[in-house]
PDB file of N, CA and C in Angstrom:
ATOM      1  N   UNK A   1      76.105  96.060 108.604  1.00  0.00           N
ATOM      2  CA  UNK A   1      76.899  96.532 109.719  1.00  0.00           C
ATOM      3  C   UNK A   1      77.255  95.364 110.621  1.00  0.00           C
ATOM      4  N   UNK A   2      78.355  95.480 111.147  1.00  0.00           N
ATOM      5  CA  UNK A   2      78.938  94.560 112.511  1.00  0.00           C
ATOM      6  C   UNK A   2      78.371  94.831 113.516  1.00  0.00           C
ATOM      7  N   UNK A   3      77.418  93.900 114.184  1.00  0.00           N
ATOM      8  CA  UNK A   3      77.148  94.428 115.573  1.00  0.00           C
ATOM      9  C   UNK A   3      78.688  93.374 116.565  1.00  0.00           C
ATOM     10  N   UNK A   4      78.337  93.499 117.545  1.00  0.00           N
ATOM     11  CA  UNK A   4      79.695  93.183 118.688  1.00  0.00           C
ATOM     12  C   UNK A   4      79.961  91.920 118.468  1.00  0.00           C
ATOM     13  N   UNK A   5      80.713  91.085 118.678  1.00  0.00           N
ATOM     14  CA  UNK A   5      81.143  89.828 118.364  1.00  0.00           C
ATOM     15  C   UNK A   5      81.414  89.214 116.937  1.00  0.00           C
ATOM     16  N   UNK A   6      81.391  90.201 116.383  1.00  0.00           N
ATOM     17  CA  UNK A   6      81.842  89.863 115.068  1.00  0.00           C
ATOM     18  C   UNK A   6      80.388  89.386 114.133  1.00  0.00           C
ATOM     19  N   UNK A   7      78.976  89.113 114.842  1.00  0.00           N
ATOM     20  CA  UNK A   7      77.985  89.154 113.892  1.00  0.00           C
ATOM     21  C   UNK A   7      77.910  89.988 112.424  1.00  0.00           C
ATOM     22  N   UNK A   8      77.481  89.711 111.568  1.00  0.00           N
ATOM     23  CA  UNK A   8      77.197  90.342 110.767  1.00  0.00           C
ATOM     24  C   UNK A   8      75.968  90.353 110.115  1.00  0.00           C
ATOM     25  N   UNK A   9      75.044  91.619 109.305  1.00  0.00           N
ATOM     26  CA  UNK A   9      73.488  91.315 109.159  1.00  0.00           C
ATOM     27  C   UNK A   9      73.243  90.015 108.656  1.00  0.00           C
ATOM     28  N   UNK A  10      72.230  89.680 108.968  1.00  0.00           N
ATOM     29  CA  UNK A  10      71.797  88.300 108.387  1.00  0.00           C
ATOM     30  C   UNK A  10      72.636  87.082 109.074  1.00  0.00           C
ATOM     31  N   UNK A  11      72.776  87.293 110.073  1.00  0.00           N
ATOM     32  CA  UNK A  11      73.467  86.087 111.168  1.00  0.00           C
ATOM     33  C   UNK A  11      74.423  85.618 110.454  1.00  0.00           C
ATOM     34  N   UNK A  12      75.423  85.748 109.715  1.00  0.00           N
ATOM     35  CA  UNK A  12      77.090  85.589 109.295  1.00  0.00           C
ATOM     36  C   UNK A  12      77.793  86.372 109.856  1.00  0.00           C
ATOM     37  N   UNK A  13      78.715  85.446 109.969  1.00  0.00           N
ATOM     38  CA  UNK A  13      80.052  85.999 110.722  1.00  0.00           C
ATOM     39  C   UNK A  13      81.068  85.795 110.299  1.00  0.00           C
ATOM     40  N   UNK A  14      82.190  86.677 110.651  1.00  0.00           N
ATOM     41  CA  UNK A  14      83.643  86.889 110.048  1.00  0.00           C
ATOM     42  C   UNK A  14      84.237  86.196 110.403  1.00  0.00           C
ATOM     43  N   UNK A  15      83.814  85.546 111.484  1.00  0.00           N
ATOM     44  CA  UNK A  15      85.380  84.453 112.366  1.00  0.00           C
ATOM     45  C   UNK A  15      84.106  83.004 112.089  1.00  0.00           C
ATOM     46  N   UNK A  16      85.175  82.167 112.068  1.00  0.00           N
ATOM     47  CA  UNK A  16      85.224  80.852 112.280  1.00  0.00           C
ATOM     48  C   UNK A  16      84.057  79.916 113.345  1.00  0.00           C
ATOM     49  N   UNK A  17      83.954  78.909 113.824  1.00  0.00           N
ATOM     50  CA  UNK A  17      83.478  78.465 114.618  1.00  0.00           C
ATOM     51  C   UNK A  17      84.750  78.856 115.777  1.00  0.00           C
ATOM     52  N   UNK A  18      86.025  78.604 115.372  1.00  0.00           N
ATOM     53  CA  UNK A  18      86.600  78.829 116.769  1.00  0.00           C
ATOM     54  C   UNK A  18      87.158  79.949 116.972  1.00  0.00           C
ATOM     55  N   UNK A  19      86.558  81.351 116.677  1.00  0.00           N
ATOM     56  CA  UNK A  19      86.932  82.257 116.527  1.00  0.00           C
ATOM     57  C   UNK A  19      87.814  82.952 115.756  1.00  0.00           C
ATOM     58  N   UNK A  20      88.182  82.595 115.141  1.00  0.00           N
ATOM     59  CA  UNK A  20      89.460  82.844 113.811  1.00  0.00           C
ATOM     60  C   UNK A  20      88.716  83.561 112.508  1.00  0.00           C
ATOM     61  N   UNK A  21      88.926  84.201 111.980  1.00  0.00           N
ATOM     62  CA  UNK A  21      88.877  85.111 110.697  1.00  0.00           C
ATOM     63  C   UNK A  21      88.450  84.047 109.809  1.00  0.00           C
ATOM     64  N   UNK A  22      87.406  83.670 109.261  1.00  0.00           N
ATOM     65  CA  UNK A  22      86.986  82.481 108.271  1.00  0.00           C
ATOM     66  C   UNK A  22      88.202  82.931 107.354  1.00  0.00           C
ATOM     67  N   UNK A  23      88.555  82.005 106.107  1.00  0.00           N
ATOM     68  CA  UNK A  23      88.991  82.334 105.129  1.00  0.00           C
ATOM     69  C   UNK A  23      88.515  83.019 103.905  1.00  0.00           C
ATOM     70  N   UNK A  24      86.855  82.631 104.025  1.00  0.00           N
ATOM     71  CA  UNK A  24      86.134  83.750 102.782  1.00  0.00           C
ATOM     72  C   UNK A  24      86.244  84.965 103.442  1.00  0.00           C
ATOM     73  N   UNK A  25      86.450  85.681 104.802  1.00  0.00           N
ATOM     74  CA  UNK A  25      86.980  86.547 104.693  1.00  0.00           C
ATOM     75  C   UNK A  25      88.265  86.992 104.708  1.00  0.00           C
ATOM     76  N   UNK A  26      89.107  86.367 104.722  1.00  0.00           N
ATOM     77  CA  UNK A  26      90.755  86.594 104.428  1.00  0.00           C
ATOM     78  C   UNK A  26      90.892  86.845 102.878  1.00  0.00           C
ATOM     79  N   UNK A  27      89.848  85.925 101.891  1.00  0.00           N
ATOM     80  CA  UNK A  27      89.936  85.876 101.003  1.00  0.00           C
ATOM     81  C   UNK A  27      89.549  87.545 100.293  1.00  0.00           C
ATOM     82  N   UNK A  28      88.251  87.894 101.032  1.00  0.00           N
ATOM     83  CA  UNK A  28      87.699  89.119 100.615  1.00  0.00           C
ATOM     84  C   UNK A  28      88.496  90.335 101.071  1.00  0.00           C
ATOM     85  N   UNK A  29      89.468  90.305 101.884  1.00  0.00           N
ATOM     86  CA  UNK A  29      90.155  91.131 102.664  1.00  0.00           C
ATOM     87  C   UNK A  29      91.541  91.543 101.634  1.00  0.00           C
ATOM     88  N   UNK A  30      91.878  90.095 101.261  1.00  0.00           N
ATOM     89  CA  UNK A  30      93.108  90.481 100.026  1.00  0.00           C
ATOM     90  C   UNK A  30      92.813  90.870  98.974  1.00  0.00           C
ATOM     91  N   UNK A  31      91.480  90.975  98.391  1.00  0.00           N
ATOM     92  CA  UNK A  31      91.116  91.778  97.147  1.00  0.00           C
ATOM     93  C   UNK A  31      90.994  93.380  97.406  1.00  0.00           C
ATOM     94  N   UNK A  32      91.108  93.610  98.567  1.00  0.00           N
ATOM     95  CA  UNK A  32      90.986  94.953  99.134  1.00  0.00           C
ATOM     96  C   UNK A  32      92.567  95.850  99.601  1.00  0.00           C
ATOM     97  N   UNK A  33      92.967  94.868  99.955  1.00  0.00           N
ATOM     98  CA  UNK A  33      94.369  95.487 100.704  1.00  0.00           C
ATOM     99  C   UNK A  33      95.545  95.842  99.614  1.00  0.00           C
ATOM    100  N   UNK A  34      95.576  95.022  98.576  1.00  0.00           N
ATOM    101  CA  UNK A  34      96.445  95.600  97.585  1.00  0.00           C
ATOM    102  C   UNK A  34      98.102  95.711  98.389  1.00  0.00           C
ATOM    103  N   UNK A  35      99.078  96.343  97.068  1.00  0.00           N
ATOM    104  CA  UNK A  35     100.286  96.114  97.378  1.00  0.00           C
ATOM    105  C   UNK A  35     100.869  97.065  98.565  1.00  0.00           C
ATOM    106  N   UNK A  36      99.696  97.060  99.244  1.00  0.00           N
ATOM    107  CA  UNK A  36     100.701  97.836 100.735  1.00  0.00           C
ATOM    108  C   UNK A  36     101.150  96.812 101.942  1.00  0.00           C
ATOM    109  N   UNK A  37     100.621  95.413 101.311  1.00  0.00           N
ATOM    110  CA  UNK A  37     100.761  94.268 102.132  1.00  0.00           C
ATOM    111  C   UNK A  37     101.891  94.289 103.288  1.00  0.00           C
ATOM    112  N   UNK A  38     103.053  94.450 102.636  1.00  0.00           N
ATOM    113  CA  UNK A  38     103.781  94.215 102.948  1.00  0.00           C
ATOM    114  C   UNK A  38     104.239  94.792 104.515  1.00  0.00           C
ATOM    115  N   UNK A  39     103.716  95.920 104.591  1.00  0.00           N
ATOM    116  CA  UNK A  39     103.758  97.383 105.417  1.00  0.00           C
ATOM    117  C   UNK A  39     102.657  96.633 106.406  1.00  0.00           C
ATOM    118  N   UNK A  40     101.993  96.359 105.873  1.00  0.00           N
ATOM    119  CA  UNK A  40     100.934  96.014 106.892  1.00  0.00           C
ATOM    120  C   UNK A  40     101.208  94.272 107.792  1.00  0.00           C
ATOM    121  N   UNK A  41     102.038  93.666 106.968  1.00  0.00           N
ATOM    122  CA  UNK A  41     102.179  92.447 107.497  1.00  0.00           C
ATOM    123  C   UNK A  41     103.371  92.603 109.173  1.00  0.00           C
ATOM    124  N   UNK A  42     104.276  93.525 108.464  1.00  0.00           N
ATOM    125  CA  UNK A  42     105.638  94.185 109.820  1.00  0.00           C
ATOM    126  C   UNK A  42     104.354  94.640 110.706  1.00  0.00           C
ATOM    127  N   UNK A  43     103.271  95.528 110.700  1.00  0.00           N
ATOM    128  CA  UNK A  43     102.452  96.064 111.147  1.00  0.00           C
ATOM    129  C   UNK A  43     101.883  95.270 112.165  1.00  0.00           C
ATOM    130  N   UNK A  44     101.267  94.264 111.743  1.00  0.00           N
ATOM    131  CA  UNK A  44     101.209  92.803 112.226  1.00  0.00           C
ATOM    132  C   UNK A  44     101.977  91.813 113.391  1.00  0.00           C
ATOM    133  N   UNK A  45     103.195  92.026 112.858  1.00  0.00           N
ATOM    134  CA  UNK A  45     103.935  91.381 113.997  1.00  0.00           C
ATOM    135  C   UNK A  45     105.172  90.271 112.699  1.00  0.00           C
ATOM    136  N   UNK A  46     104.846  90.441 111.643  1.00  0.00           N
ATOM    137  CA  UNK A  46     105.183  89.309 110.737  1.00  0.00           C
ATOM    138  C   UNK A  46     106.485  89.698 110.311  1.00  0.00           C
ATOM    139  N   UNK A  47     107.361  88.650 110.232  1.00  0.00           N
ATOM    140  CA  UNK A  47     109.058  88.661 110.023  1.00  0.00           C
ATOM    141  C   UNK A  47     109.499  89.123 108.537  1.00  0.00           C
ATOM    142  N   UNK A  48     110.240  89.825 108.749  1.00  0.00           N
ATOM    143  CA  UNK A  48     110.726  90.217 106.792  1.00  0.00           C
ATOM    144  C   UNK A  48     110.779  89.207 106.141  1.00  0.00           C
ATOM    145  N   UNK A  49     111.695  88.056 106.275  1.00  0.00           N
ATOM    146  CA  UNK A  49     111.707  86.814 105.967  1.00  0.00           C
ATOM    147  C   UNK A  49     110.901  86.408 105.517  1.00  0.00           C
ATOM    148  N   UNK A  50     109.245  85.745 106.408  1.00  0.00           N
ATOM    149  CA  UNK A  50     108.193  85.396 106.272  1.00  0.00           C
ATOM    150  C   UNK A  50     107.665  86.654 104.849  1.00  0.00           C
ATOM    151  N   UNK A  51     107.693  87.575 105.249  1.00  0.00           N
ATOM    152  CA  UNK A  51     106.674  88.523 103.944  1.00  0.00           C
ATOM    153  C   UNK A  51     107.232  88.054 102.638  1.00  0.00           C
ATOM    154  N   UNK A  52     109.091  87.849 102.522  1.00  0.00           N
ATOM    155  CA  UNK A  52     109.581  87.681 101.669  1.00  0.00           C
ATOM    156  C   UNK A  52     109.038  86.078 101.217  1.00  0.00           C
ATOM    157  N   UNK A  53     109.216  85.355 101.502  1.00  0.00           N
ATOM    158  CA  UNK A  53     108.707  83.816 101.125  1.00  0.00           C
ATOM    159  C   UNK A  53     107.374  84.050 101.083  1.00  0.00           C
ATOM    160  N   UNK A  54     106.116  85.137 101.589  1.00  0.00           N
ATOM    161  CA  UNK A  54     105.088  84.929 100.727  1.00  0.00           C
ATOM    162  C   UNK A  54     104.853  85.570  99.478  1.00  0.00           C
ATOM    163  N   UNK A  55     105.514  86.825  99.415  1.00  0.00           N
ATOM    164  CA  UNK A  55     105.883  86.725  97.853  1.00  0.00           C
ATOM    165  C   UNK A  55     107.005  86.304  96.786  1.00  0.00           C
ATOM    166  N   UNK A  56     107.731  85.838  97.044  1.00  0.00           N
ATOM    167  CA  UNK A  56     108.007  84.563  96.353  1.00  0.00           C
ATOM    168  C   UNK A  56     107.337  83.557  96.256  1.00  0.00           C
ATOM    169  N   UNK A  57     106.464  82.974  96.843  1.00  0.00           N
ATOM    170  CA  UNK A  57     105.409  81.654  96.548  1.00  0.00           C
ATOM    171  C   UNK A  57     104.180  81.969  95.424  1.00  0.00           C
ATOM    172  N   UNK A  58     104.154  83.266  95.173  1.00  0.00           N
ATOM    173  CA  UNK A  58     103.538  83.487  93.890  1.00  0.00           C
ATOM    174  C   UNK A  58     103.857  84.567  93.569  1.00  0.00           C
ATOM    175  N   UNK A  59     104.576  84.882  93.007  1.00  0.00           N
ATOM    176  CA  UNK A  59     105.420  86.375  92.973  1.00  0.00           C
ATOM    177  C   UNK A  59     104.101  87.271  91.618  1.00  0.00           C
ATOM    178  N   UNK A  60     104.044  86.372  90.835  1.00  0.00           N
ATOM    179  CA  UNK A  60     102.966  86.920  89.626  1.00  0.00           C
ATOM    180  C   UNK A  60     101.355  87.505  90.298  1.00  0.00           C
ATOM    181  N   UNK A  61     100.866  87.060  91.599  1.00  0.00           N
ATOM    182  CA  UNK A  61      99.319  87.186  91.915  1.00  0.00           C
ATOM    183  C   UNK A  61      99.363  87.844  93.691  1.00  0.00           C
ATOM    184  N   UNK A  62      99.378  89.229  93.159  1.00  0.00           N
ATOM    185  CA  UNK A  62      99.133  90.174  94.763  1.00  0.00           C
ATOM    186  C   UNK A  62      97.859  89.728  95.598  1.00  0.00           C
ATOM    187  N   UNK A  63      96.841  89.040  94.685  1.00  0.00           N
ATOM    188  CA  UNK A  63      95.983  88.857  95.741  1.00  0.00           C
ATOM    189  C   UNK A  63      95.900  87.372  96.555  1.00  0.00           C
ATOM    190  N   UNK A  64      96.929  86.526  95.915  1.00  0.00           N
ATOM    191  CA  UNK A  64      97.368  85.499  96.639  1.00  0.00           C
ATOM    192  C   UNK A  64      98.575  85.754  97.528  1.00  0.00           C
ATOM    193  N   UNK A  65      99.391  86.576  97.446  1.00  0.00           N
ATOM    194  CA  UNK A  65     100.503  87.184  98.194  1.00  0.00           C
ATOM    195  C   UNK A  65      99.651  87.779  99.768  1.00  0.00           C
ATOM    196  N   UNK A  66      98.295  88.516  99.552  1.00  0.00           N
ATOM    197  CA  UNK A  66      98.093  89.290 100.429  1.00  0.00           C
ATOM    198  C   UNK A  66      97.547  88.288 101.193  1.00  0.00           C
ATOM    199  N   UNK A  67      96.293  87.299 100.563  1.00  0.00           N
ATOM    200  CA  UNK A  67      95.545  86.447 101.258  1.00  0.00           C
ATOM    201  C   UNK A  67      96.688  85.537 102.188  1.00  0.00           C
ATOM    202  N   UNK A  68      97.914  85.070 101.505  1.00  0.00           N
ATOM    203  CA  UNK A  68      98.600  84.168 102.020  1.00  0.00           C
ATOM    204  C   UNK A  68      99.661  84.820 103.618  1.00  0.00           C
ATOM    205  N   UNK A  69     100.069  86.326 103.306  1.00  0.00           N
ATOM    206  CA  UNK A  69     100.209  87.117 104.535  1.00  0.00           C
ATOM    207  C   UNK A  69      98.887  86.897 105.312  1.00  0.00           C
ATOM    208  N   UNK A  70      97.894  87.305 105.540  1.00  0.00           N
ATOM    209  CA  UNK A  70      96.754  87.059 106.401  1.00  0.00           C
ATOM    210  C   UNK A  70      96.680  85.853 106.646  1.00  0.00           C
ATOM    211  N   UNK A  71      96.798  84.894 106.078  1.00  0.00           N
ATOM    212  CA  UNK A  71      96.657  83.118 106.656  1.00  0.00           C
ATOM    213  C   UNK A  71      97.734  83.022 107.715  1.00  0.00           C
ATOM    214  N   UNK A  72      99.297  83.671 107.155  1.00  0.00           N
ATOM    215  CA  UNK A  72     100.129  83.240 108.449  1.00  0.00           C
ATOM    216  C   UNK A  72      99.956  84.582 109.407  1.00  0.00           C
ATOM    217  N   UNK A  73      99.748  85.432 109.488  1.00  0.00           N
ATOM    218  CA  UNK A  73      99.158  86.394 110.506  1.00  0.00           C
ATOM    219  C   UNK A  73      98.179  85.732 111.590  1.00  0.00           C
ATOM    220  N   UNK A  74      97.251  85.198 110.754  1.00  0.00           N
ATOM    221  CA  UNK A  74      96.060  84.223 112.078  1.00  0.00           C
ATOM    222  C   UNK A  74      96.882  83.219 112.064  1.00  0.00           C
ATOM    223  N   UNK A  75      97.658  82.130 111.660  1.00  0.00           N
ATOM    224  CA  UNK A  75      98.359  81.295 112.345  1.00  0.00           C
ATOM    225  C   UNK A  75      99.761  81.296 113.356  1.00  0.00           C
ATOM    226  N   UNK A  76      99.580  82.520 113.250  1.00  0.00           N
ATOM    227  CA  UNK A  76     101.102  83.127 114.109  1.00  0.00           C
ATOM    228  C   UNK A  76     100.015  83.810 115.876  1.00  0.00           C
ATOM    229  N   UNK A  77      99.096  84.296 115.118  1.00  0.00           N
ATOM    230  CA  UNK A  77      98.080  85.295 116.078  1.00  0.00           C
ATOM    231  C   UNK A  77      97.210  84.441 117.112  1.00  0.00           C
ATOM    232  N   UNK A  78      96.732  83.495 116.293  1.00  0.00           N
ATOM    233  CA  UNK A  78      95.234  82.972 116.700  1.00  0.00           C
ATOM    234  C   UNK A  78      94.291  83.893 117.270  1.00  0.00           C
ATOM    235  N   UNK A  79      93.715  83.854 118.302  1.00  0.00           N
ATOM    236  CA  UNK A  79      92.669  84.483 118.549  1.00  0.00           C
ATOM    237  C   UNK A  79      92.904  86.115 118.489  1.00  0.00           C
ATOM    238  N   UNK A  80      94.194  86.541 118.325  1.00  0.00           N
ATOM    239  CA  UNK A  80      95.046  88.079 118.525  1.00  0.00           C
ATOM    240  C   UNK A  80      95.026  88.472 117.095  1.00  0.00           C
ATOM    241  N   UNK A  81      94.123  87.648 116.153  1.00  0.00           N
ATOM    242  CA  UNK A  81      94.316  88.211 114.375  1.00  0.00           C
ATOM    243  C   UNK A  81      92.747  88.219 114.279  1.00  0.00           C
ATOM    244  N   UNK A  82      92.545  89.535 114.660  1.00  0.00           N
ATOM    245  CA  UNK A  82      90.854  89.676 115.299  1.00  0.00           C
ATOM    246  C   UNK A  82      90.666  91.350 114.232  1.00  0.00           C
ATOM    247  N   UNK A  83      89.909  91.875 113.911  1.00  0.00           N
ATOM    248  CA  UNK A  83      89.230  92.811 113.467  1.00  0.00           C
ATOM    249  C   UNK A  83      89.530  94.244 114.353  1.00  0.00           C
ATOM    250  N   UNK A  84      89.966  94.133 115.700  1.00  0.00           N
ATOM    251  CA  UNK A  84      90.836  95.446 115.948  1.00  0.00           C
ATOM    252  C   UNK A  84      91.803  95.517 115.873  1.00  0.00           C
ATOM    253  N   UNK A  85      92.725  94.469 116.090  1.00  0.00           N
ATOM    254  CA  UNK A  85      94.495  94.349 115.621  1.00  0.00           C
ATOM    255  C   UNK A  85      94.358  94.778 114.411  1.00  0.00           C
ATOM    256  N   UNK A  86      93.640  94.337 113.171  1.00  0.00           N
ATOM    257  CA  UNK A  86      94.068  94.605 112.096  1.00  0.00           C
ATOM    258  C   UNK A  86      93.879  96.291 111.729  1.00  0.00           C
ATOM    259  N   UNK A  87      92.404  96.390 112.192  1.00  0.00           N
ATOM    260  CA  UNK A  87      92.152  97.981 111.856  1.00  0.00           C
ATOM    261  C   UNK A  87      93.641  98.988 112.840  1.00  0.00           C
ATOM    262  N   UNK A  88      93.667  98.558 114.274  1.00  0.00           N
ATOM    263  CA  UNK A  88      95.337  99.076 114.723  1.00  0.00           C
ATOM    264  C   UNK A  88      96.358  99.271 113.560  1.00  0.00           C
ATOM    265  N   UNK A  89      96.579  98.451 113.384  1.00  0.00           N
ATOM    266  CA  UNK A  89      97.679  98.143 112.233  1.00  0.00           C
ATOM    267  C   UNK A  89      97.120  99.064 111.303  1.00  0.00           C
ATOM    268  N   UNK A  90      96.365  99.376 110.123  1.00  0.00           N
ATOM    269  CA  UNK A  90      95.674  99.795 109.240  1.00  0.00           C
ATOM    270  C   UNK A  90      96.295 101.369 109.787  1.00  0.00           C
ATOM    271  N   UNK A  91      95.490 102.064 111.323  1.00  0.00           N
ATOM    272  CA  UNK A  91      95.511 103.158 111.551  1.00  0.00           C
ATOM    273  C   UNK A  91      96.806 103.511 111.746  1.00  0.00           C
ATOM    274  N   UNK A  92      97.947 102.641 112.066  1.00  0.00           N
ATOM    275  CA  UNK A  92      99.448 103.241 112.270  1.00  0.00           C
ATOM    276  C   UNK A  92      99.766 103.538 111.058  1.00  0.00           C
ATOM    277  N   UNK A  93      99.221 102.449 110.065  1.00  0.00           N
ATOM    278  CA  UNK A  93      99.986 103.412 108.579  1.00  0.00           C
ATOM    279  C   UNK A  93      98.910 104.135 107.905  1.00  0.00           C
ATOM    280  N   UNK A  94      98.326 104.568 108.501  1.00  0.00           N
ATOM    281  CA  UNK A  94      97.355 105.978 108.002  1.00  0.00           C
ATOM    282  C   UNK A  94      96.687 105.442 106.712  1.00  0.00           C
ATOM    283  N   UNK A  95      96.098 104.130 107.154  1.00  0.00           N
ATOM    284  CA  UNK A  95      95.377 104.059 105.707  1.00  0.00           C
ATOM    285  C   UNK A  95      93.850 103.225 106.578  1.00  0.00           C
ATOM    286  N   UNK A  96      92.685 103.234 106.047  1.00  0.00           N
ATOM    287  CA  UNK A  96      91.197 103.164 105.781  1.00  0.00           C
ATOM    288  C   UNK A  96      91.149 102.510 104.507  1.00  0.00           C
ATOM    289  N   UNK A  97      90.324 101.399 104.476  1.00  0.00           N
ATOM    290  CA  UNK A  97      89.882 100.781 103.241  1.00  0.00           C
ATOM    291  C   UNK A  97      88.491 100.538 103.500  1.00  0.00           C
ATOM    292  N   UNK A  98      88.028 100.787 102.370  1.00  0.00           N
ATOM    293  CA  UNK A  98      86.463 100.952 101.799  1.00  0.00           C
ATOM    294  C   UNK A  98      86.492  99.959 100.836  1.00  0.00           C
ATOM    295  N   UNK A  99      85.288  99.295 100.485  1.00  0.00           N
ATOM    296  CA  UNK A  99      85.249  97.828  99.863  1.00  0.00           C
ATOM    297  C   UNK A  99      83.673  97.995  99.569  1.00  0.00           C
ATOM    298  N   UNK A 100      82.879  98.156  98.932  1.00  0.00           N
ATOM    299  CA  UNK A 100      81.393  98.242  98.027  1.00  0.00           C
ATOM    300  C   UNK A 100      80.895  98.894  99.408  1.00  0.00           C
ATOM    301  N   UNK A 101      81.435  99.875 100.274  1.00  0.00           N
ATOM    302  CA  UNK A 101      80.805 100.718 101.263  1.00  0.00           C
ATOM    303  C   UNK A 101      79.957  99.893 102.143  1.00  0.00           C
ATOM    304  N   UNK A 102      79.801  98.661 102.383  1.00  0.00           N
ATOM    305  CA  UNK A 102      79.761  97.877 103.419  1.00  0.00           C
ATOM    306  C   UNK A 102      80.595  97.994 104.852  1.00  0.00           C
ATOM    307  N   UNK A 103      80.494  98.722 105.679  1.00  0.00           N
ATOM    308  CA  UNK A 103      81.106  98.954 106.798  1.00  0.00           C
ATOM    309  C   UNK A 103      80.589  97.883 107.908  1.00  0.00           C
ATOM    310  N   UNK A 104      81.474  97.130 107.941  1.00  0.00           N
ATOM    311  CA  UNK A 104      81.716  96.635 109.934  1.00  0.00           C
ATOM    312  C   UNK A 104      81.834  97.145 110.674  1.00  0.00           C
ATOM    313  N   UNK A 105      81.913  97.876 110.984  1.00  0.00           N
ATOM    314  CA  UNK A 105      81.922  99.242 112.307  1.00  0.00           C
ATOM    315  C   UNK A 105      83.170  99.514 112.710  1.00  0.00           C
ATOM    316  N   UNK A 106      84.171  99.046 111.356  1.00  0.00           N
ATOM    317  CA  UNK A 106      85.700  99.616 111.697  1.00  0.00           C
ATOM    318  C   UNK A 106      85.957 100.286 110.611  1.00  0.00           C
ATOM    319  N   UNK A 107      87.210 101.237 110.552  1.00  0.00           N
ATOM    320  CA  UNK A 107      87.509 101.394 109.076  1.00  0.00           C
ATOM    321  C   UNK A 107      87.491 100.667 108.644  1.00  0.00           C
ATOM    322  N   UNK A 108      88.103  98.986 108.933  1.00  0.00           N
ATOM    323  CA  UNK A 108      88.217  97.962 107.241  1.00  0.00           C
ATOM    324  C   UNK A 108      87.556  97.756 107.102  1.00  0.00           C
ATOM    325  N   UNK A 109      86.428  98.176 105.965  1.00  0.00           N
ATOM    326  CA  UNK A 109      85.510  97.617 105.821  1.00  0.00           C
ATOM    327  C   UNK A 109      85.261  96.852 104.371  1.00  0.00           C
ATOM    328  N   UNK A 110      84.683  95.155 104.085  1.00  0.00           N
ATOM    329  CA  UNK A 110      84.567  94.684 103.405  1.00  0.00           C
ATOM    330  C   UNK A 110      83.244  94.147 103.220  1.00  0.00           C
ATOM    331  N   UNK A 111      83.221  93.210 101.857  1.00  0.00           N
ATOM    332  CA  UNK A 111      82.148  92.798 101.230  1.00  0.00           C
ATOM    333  C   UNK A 111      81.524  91.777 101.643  1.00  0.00           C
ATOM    334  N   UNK A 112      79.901  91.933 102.117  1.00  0.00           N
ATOM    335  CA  UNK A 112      79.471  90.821 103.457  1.00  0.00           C
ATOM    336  C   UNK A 112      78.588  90.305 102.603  1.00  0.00           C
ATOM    337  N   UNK A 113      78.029  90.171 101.312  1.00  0.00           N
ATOM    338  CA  UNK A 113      77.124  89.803 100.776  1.00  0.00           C
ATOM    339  C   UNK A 113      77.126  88.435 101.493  1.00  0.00           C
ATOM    340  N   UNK A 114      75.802  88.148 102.352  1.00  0.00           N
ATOM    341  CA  UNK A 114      75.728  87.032 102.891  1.00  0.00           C
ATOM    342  C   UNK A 114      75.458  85.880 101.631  1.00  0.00           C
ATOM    343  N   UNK A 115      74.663  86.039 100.243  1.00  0.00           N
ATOM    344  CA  UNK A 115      75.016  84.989  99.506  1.00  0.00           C
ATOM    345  C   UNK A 115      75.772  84.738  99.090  1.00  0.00           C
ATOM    346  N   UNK A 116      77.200  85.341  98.715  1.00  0.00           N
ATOM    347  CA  UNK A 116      78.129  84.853  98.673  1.00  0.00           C
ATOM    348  C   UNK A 116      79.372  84.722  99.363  1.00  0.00           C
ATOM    349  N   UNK A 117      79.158  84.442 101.025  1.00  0.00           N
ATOM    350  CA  UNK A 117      79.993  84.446 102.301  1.00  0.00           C
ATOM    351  C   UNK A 117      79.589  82.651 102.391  1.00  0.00           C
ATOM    352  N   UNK A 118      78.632  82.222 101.957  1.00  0.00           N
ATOM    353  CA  UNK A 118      78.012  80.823 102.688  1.00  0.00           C
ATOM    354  C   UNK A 118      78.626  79.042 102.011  1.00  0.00           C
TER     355      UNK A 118
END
């Protein structure tokens, strides 16, 4: 479970040293989100344009398409590409994702195995 600040059990955390979404979890986040990316990136704040050039930059691999939407989401966001914006976003298009039933204390919930987060 997530306690407040983004901790997670076993003293790992989802964000960065400078608060930002690490990338092993951006990474774990696009194996989850699947081809609704796109919906969710407008959701976001992210330009048609932009969604379009990230799938074109690998048009063959959705889970590099999704991870690569989430990289420019926190570089467009910074500290505003945080774990309630995204679940916001998530709840406007009526979707909840479940990921090996590991819950953060939001709907999105993903895979925290602290041995393989480190």
């Amino acid at each position: 479970m997530c306690s407040r600040g983004g901790q997670l059990a076993g003293g790992a955390s989802m964000y960065d040293e400078d608060g930002l979404f690490s990338d092993r979890k951006l990474i774990t986040m696009a194996t989850v989100i699947g081809n609704r990316y796109p919906e969710l990136g407008y959701e976001l704040g992210l330009s048609p344009e932009l969604l379009f050039q990230v799938k074109m930059a690998t048009p063959d691999n959705l889970q590099h398409q999704v991870y690569n939407m989430l990289v420019s989401w926190r570089a467009a966001q910074g500290p505003g590409a945080n774990m309630n914006t995204l679940n916001n976003a998530l709840k406007r298009l009526g979707t909840s994702i479940q990921y090996h039933n590991i819950d953060l204390g939001m709907d999105f919930s993903v895979y925290t195995d602290t041995k393989h987060t480190r």
